[in-house]
Protein backbone atom coordinates (compact mmCIF):
# COMPACT_ATOMS: atom_id res chain seq x y z
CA UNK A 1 0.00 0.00 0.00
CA UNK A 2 1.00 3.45 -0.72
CA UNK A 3 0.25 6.34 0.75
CA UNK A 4 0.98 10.03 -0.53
CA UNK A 5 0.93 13.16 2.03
CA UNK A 6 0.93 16.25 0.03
CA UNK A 7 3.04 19.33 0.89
CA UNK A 8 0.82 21.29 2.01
CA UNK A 9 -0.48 18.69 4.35
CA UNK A 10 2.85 18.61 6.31
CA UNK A 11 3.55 20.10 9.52
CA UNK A 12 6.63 22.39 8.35
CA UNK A 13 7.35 26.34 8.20
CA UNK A 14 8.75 28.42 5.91
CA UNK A 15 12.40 27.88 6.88
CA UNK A 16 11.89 23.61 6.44
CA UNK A 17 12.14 23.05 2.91
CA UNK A 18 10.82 19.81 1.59
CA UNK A 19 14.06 19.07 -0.61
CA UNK A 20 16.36 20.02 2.08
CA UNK A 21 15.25 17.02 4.26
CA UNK A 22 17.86 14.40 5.34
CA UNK A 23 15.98 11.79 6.88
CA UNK A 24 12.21 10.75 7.44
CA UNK A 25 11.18 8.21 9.95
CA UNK A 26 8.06 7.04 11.74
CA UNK A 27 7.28 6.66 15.19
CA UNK A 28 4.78 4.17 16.08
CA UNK A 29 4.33 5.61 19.74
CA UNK A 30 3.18 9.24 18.68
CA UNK A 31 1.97 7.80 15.63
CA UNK A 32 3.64 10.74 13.42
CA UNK A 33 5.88 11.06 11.09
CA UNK A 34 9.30 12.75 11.93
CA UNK A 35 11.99 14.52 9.51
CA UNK A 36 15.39 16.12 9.69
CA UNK A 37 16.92 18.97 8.20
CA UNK A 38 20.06 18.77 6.68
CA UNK A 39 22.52 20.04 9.19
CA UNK A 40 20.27 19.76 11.90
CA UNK A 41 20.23 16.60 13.87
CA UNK A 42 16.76 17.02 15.81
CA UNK A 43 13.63 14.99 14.49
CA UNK A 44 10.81 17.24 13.94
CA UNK A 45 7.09 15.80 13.78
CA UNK A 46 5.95 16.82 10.20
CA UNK A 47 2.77 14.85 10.31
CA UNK A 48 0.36 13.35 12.68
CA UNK A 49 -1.70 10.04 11.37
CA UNK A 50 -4.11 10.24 13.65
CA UNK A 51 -5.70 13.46 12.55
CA UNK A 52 -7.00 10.92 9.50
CA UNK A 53 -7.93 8.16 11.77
CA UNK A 54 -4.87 6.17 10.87
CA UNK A 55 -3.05 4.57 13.18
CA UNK A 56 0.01 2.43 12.38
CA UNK A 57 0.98 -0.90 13.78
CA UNK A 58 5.28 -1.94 13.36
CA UNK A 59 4.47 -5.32 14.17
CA UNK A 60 2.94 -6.32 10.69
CA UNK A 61 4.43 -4.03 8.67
CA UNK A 62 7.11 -2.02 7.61
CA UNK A 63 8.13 0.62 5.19
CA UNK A 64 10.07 2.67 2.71
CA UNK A 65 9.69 6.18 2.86
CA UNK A 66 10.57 8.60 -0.08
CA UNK A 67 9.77 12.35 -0.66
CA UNK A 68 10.02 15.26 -3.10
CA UNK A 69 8.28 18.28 -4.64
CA UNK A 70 4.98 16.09 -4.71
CA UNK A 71 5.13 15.42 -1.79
CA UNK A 72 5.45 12.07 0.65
CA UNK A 73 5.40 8.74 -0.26
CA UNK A 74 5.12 5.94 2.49
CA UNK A 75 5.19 2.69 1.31
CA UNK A 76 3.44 -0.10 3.44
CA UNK A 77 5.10 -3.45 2.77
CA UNK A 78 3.40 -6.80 4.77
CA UNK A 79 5.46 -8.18 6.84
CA UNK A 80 3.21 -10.59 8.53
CA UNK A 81 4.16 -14.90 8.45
CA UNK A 82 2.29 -16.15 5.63
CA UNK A 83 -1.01 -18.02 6.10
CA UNK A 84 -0.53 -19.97 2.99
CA UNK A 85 0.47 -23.42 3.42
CA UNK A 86 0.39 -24.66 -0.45
């Protein structure tokens, strides 16, 4: 699953610039989504899930996060044992 967080959704003032992040984690226990600025080594919460009713789980999932002019782009990717025994 992918999900896409515009810009102008973000958390971020005038002096963070999208392009000038260095990093972009989440964290499960504020349920938010954290970023650093290049030459700044202090996560800053740039989005909060739950104000969409989201709430994300680490132990049946993971992800890959990228981001840009267009915005962010979280990919979900299952994690969970298989239930298929073929």
């Amino acid at each position: 699953m992918i999900l896409q967080i515009p810009i102008s959704d973000l958390l971020i003032s005038r002096d963070w610039i999208v392009n000038q992040f260095e990093s972009m984690s989440i964290d499960y226990a504020d349920n938010a989504l954290h970023a650093t600025l290049r030459g700044d080594d202090k996560h800053k919460i740039v989005f909060r899930f739950e104000k969409y009713g989201v709430k994300l789980d680490n132990r049946w999932c993971r992800y890959e996060i990228s981001w840009g002019m267009a915005g962010v782009f979280i990919k979900l990717i299952d994690s969970s044992p298989s239930q298929y025994s073929g």
